[in-house]
N, C-alpha and C. Protein backbone atom coordinates (compact mmCIF):
# COMPACT_ATOMS: atom_id res chain seq x y z
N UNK A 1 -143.28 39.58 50.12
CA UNK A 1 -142.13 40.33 50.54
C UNK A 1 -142.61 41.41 51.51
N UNK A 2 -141.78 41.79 52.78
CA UNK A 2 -142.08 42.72 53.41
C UNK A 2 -141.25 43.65 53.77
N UNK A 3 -141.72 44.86 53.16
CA UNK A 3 -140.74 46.10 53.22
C UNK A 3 -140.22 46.35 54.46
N UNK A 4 -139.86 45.90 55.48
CA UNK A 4 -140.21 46.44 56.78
C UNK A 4 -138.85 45.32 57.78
N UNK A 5 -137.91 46.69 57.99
CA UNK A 5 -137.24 45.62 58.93
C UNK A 5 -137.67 45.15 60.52
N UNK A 6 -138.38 45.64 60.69
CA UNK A 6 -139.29 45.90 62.11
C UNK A 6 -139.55 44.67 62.46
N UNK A 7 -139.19 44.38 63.65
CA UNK A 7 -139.33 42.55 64.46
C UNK A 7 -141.02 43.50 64.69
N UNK A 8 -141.69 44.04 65.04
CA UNK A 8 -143.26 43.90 65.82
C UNK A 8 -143.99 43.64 64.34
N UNK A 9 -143.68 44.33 63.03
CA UNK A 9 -144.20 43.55 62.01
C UNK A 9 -144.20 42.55 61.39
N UNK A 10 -142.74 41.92 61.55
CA UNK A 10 -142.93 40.65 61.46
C UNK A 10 -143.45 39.86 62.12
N UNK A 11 -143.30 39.82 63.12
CA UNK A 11 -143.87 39.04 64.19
C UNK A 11 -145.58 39.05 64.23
N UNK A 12 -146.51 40.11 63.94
CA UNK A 12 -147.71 40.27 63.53
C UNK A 12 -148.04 39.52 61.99
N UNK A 13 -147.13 39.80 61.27
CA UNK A 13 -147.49 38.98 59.97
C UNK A 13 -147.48 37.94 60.28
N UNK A 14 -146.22 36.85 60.80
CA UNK A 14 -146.24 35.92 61.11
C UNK A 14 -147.37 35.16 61.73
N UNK A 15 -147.78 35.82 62.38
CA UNK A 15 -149.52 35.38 63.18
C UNK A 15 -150.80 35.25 62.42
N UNK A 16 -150.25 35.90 61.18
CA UNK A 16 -151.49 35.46 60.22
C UNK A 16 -151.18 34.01 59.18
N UNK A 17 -149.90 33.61 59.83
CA UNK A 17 -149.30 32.35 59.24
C UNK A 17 -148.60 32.99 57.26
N UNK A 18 -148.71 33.69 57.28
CA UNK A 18 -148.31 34.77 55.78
C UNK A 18 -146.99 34.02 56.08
N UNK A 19 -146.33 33.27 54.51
CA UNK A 19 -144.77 33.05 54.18
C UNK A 19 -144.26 34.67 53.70
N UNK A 20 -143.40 34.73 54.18
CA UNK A 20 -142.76 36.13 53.64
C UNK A 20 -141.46 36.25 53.96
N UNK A 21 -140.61 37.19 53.02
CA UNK A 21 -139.44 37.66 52.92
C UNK A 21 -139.51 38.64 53.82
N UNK A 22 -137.92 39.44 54.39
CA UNK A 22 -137.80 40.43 54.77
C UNK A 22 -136.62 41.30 53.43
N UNK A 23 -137.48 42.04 52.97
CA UNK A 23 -136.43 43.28 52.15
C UNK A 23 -136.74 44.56 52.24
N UNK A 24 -135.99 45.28 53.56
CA UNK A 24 -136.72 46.86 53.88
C UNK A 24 -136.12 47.75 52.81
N UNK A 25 -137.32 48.74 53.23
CA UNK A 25 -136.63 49.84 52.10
C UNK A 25 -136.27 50.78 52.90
N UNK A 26 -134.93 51.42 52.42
CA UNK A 26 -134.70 52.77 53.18
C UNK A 26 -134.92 53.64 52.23
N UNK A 27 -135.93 54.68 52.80
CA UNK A 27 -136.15 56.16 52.39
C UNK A 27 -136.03 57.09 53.15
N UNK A 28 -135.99 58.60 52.49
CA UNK A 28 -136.35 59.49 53.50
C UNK A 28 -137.93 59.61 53.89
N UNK A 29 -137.69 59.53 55.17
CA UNK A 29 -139.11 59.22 55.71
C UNK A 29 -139.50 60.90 56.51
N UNK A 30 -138.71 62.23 56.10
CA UNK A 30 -139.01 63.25 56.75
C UNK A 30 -140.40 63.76 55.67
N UNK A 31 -141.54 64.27 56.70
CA UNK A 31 -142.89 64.89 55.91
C UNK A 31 -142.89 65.90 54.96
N UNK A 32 -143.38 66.14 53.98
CA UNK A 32 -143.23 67.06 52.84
C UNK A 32 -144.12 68.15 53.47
N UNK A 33 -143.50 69.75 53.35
CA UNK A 33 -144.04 70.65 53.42
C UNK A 33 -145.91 70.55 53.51
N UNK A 34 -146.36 71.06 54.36
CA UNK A 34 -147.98 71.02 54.66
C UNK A 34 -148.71 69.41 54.06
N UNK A 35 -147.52 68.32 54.41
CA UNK A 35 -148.23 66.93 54.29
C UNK A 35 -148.63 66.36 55.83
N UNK A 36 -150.08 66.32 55.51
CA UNK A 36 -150.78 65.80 56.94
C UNK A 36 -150.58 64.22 57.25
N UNK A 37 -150.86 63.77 58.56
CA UNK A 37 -149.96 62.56 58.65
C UNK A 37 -150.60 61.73 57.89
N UNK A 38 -151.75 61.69 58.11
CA UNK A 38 -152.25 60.61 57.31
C UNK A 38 -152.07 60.26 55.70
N UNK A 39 -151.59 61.49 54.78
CA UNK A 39 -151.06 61.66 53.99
C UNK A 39 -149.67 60.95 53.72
N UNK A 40 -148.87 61.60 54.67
CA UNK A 40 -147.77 61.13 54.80
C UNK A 40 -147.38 59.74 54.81
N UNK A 41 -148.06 58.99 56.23
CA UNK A 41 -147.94 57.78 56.21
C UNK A 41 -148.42 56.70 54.83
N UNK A 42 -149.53 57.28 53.89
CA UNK A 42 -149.81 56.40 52.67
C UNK A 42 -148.77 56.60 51.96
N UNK A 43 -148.30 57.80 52.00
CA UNK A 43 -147.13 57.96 50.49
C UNK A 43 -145.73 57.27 50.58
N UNK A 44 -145.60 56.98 51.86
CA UNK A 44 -144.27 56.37 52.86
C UNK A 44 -144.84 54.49 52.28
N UNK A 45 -145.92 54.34 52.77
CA UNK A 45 -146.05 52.96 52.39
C UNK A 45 -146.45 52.63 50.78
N UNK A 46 -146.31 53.65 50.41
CA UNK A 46 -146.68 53.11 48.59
C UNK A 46 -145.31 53.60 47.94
N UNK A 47 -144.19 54.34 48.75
CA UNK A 47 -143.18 54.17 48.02
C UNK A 47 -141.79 53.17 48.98
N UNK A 48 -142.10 52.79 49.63
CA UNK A 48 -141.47 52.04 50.36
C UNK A 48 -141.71 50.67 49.36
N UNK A 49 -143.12 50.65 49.42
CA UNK A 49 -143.18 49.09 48.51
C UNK A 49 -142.55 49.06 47.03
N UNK A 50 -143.14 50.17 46.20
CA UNK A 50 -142.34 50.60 45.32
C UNK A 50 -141.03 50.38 45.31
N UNK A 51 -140.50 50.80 46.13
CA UNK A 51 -138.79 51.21 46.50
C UNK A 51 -138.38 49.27 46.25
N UNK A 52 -138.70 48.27 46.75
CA UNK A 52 -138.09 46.97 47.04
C UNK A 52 -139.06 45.93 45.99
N UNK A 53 -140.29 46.52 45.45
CA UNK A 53 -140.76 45.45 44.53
C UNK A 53 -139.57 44.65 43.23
N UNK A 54 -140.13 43.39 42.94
CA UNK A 54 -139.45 42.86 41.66
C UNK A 54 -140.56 42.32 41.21
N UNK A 55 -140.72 42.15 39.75
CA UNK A 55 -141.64 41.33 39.05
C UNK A 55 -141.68 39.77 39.61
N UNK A 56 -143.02 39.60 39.70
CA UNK A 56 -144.16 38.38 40.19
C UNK A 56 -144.01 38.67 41.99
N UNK A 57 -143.56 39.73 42.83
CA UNK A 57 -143.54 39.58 43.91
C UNK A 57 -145.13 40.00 44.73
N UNK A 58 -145.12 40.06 45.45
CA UNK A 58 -146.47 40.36 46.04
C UNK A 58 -145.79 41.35 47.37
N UNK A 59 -145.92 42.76 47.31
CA UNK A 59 -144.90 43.38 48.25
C UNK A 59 -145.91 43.89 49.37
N UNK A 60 -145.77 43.80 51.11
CA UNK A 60 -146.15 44.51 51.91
C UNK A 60 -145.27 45.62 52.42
N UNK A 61 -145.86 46.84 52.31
CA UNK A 61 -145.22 47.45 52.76
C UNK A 61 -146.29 48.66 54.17
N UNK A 62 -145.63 49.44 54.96
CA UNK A 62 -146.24 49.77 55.99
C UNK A 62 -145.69 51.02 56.51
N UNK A 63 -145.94 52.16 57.02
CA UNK A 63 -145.33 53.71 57.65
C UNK A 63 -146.30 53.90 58.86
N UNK A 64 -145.55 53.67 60.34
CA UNK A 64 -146.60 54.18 61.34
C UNK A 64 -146.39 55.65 62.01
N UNK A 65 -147.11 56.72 62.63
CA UNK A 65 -146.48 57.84 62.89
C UNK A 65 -147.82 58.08 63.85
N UNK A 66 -147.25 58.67 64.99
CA UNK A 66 -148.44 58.98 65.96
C UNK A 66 -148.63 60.82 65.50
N UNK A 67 -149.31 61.15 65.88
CA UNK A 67 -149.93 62.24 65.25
C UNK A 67 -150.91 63.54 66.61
N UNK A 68 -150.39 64.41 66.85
CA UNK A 68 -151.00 65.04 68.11
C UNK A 68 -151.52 66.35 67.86
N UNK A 69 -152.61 66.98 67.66
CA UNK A 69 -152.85 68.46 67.60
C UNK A 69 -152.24 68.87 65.91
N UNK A 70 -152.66 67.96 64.82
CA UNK A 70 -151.78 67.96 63.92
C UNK A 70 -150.01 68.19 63.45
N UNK A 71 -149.37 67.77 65.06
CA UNK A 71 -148.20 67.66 64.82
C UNK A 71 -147.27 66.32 65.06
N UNK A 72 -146.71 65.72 63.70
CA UNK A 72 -146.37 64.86 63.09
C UNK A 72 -145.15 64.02 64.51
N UNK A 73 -145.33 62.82 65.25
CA UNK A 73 -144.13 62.52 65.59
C UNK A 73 -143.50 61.32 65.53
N UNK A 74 -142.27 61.42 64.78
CA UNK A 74 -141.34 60.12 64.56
C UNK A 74 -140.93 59.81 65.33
N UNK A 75 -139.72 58.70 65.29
CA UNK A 75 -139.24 58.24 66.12
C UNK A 75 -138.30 59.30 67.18
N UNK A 76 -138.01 58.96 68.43
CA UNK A 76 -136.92 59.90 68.86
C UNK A 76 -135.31 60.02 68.28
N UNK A 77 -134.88 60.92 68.14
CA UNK A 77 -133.24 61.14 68.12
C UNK A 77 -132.20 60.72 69.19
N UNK A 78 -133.18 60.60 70.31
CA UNK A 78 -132.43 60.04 71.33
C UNK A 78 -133.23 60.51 72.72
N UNK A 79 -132.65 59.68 73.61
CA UNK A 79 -133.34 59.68 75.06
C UNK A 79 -134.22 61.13 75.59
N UNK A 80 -133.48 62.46 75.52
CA UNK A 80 -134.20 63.36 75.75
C UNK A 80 -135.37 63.76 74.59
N UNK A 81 -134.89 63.71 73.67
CA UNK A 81 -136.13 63.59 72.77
C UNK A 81 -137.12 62.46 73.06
N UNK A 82 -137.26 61.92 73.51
CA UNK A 82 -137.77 60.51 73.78
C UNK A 82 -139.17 60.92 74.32
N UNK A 83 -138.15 61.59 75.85
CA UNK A 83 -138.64 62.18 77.32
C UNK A 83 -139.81 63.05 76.93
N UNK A 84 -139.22 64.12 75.75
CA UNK A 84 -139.88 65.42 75.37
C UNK A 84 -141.57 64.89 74.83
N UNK A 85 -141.19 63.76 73.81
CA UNK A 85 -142.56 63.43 73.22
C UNK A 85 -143.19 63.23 74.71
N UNK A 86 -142.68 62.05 74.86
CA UNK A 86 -144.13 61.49 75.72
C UNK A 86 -144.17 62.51 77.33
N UNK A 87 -143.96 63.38 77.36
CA UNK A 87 -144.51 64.54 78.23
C UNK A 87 -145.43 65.41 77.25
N UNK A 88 -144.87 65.24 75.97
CA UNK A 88 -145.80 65.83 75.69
C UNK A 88 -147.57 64.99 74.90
N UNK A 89 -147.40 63.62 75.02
CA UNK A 89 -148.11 63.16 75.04
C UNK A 89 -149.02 62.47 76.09
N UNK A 90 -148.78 62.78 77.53
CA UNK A 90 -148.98 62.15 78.45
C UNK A 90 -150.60 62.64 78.85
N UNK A 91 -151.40 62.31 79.43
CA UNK A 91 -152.51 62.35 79.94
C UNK A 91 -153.58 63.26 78.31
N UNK A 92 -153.24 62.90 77.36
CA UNK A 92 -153.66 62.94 76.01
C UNK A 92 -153.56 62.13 75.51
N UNK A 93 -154.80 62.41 74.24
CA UNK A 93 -155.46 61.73 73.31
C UNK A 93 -154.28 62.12 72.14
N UNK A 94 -153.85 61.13 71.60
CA UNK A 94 -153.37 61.06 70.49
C UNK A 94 -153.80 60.16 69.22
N UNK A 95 -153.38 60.52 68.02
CA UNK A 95 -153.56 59.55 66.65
C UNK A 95 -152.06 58.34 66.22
N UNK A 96 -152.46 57.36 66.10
CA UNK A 96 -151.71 56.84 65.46
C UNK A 96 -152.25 56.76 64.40
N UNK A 97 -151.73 56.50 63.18
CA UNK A 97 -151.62 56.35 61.56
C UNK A 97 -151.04 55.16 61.45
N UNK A 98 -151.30 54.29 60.67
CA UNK A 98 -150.39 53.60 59.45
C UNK A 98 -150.92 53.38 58.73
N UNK A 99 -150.18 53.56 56.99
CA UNK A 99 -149.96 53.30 56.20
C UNK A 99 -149.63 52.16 55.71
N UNK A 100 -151.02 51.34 55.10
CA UNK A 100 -150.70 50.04 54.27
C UNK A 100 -150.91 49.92 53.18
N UNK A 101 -149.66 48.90 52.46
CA UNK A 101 -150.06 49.12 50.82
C UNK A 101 -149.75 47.87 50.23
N UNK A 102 -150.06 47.36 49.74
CA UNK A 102 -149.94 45.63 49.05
C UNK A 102 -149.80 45.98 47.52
N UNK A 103 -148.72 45.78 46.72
CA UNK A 103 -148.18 46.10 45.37
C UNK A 103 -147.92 44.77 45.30
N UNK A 104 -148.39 44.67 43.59
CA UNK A 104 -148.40 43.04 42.79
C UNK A 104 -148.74 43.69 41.66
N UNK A 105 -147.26 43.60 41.04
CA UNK A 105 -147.30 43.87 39.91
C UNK A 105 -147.90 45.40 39.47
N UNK A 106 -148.59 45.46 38.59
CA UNK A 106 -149.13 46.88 38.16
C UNK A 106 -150.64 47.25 39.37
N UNK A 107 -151.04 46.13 40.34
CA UNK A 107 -152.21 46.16 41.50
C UNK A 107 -151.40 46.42 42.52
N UNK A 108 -151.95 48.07 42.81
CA UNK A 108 -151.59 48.53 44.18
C UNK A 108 -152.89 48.82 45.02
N UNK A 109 -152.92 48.49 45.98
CA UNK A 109 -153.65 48.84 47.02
C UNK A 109 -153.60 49.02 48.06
N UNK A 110 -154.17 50.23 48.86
CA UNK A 110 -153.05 50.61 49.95
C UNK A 110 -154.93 51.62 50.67
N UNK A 111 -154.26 51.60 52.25
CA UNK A 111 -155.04 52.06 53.22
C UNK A 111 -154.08 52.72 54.19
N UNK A 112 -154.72 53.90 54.75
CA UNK A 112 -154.79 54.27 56.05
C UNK A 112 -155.70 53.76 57.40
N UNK A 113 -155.01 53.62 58.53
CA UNK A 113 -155.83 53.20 60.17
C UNK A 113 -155.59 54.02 60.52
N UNK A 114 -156.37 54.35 61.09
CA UNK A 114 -156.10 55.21 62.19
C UNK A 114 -156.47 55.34 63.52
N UNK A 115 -156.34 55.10 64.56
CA UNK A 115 -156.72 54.95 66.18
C UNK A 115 -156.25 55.85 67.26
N UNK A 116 -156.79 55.84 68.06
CA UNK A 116 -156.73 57.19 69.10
C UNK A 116 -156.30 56.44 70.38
N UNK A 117 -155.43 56.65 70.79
CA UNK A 117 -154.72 56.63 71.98
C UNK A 117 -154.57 57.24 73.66
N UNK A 118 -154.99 57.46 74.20
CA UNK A 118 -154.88 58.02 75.44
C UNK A 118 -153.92 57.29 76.30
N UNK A 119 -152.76 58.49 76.64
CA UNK A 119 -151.63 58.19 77.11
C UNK A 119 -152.34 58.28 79.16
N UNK A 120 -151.59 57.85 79.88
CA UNK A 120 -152.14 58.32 81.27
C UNK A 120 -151.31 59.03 81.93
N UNK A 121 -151.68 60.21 82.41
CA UNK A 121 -151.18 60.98 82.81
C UNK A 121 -150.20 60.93 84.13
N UNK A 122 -148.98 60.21 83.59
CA UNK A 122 -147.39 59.26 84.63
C UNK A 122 -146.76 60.51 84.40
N UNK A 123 -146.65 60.63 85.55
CA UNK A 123 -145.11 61.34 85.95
C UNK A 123 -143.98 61.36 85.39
N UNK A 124 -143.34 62.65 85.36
CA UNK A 124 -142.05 62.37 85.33
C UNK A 124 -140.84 61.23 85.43
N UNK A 125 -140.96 61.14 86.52
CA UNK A 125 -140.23 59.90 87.09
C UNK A 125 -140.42 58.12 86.46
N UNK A 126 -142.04 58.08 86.42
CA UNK A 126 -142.12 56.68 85.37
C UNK A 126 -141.54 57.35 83.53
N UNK A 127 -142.03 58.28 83.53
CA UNK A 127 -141.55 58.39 81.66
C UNK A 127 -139.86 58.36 81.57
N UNK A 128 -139.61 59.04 82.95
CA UNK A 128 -137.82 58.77 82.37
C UNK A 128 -137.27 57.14 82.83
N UNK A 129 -138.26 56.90 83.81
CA UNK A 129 -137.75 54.91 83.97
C UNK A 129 -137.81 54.81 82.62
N UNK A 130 -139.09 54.72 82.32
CA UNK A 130 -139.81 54.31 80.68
C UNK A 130 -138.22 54.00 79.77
N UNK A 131 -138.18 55.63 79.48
CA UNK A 131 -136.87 55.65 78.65
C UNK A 131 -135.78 55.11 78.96
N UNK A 132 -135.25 54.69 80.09
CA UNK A 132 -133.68 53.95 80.51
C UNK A 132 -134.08 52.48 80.01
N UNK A 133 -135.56 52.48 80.06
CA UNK A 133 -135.54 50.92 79.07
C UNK A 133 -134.87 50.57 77.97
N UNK A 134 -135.08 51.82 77.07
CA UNK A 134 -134.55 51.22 75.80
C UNK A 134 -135.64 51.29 75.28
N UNK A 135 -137.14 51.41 74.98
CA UNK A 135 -137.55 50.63 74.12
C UNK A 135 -138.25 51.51 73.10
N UNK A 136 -138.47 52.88 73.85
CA UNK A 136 -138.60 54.21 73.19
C UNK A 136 -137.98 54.26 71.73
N UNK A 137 -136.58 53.83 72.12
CA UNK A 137 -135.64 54.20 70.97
C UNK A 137 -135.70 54.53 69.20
N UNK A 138 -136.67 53.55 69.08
CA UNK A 138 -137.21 53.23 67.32
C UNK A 138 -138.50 53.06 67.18
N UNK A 139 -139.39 53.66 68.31
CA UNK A 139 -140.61 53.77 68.39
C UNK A 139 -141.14 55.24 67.42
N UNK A 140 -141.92 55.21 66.88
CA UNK A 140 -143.03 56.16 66.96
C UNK A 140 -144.11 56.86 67.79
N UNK A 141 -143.62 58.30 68.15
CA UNK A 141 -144.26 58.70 69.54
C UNK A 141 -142.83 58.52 70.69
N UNK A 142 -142.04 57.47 71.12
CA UNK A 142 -141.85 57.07 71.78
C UNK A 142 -142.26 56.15 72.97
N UNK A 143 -142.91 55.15 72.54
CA UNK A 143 -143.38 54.19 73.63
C UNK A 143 -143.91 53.00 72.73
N UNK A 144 -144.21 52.17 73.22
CA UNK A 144 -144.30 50.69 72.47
C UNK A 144 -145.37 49.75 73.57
N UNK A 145 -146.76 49.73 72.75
CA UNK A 145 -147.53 49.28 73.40
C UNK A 145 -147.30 47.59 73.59
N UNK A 146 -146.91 47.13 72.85
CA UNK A 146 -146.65 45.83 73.10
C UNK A 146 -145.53 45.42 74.33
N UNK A 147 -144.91 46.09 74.75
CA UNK A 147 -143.88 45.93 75.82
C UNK A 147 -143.96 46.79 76.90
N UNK A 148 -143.18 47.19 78.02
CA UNK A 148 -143.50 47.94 79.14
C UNK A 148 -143.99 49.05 78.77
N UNK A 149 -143.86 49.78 77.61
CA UNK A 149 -145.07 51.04 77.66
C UNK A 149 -146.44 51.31 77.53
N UNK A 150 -147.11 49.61 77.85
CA UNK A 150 -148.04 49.19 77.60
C UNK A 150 -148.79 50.05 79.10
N UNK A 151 -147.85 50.16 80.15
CA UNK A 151 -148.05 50.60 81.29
C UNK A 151 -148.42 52.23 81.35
N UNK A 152 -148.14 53.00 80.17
CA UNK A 152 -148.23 53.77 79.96
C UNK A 152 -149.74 54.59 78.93
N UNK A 153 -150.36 53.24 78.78
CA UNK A 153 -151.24 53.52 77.71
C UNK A 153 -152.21 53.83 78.30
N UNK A 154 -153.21 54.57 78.33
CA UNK A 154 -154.68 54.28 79.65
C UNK A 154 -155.79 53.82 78.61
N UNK A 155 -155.83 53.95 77.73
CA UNK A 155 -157.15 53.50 76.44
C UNK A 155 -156.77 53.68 75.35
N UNK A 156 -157.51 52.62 74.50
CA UNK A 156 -157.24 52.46 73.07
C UNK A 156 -158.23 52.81 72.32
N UNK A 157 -158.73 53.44 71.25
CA UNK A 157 -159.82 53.22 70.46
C UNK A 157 -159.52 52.70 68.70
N UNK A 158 -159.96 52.02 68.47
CA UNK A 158 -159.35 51.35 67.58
C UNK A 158 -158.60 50.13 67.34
N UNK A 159 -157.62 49.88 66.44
CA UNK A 159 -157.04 48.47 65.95
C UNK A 159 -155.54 48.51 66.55
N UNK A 160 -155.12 48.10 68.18
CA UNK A 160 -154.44 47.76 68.83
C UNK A 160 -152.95 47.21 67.94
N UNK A 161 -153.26 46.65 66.94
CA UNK A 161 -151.79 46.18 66.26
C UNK A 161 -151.96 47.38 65.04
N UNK A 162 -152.50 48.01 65.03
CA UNK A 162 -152.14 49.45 64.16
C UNK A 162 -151.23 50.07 65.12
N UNK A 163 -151.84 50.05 66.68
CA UNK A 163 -150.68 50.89 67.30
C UNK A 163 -149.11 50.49 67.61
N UNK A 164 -149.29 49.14 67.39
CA UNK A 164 -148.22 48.21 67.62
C UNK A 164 -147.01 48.32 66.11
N UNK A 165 -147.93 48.77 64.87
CA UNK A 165 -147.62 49.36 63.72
C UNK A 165 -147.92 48.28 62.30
N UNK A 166 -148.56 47.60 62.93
CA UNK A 166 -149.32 46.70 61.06
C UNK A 166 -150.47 46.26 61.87
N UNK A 167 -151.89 46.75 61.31
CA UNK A 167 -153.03 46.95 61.32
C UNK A 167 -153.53 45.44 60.94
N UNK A 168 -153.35 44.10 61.77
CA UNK A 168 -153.82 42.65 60.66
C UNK A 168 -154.94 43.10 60.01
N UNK A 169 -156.23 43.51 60.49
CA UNK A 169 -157.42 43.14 59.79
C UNK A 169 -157.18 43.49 58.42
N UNK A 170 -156.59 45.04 58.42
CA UNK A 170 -157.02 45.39 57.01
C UNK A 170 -155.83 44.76 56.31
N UNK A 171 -154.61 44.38 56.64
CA UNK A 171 -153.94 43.51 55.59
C UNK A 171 -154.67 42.29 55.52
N UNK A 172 -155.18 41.77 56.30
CA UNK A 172 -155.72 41.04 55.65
C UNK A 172 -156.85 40.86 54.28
N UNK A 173 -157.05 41.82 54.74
CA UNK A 173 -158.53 42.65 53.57
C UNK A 173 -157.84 42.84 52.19
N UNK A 174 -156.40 43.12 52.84
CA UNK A 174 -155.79 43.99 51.08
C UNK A 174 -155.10 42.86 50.21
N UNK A 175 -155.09 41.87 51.11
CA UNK A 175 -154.16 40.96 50.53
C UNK A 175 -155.08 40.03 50.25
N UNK A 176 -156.85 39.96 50.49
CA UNK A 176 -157.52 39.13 49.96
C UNK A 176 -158.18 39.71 48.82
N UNK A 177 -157.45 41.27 48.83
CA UNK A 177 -158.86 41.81 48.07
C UNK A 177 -157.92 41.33 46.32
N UNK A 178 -157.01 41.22 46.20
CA UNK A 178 -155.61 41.11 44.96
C UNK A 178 -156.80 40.24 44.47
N UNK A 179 -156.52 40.11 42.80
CA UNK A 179 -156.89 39.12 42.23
C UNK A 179 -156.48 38.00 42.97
N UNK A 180 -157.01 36.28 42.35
CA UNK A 180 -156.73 35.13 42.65
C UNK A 180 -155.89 34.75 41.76
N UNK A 181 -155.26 35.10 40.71
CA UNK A 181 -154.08 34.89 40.29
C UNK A 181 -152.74 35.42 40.93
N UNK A 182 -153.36 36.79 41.02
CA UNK A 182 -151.99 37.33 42.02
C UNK A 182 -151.19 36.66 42.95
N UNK A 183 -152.55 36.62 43.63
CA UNK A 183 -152.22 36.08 45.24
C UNK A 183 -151.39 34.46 44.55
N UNK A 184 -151.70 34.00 43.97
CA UNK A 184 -151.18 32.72 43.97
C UNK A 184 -149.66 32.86 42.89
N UNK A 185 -149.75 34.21 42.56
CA UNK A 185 -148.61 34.38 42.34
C UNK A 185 -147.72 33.75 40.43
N UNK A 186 -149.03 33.82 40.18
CA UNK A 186 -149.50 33.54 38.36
C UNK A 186 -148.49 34.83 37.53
N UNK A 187 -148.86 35.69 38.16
CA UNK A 187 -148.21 37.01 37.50
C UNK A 187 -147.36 38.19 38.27
C-alpha cells in the first residue's frame, strides 16, 4: 500500500516493478514548534503510514520538504508564493529531505535522505515563466526536477529521485530489509 497520492511516487515505485495500492493519508503536515526538517519529514512518514495501515498490509509511506539555512519549505499557497521560494532559492545550495517508512504490522522501519541541491542562479523572468507552468503548484520548494524545472537545477549531490520525492535505493533497502514472511505477506 502506498500512502501517497503523488503521480512522481507512483510512477518511481512502479519502476521498481512493486504491485501496490494507492491509499493517501491526509494529515496536518504543518512543522511542530523547533522541529528540524529532517525530523519533521520522519514523523510525517511514520504517521502517514500509520494513519492508512490495516492488518497483513505492508504500508509505504513518504514526506519530502526542501530545507534552506534551516528554514523549512512546503509546498506553495499559490503562484506568488511560488515566485518568493525559488528567488529565494536561486543560485543556492539547498536540502531536500524525505522521509521513508515501510510499516508491516508491529515492523516499522523508516529513514531519512537527504541531498543538496544547487539551484542556478535564473532570473527573474525564467522563475516567473517557470511558474505560469503550473508545475510549481504541489511541489516542495517550488520546482520539480523531473519536468521543466529541471532547467532550473545547476547540480545535484545525492539521490536524484529523493529530489523527485521517493528515494528508490533506500526503499528498496527497507522493503528488503522486513522479515521474509512479511514481505510475502504471511502476517
Amino acid at each position: 500500500m502506498l500512502a501517497s497520492a503523488s503521480p512522481r511516487r507512483q510512477q518511481l515505485l512502479a519502476q521498481l516493478g512493486v504491485q501496490f495500492e494507492v491509499r493517501p493519508a491526509d494529515l496536518d503536515e504543518t512543522p511542530l514548534p523547533g522541529e528540524d526538517a529532517r525530523a519533521h519529514v520522519e514523523r510525517l512518514a511514520v504517521a502517514k503510514a500509520a494513519a492508512v495501515a490495516e492488518p497483513g498490509e505492508v504500508v509505504l509511506a513518504a514526506d519530502t520538504t526542501v530545507e534552506l539555512d534551516g528554514r523549512i519549505f512546503g509546498k506553495p499557497i499559490d503562484a506568488g508564493h511560488a515566485l518568493e521560494m525559488l528567488r529565494l532559492l536561486r543560485g543556492r545550495t539547498h536540502h531536500v529531505h524525505t522521509g521513508v517508512t515501510v510499516l508491516a504490522g508491529r515492523v516499522v522501519r523508516s529513514t531519512v535522505v537527504t541531498s543538496g541541491v544547487r539551484l542556478a542562479d535564473a532570473d527573474d523572468e525564467l522563475l516567473a515563466w517557470y511558474v505560469t507552468t503550473g508545475e510549481s503548484a504541489d511541489k516542495a520548494g517550488a520546482y520539480a526536477l523531473q519536468g521543466a524545472g529541471a532547467l532550473l537545477v545547476a547540480e545535484i549531490h545525492g539521490s536524484p529521485t529523493n529530489v523527485i520525492g521517493l528515494p528508490l535505493h533506500e526503499v528498496h533497502r527497507l522493503l528488503a530489509s522486513l522479515p521474509r514472511d512479511v514481505r510475502a505477506g504471511d502476517k
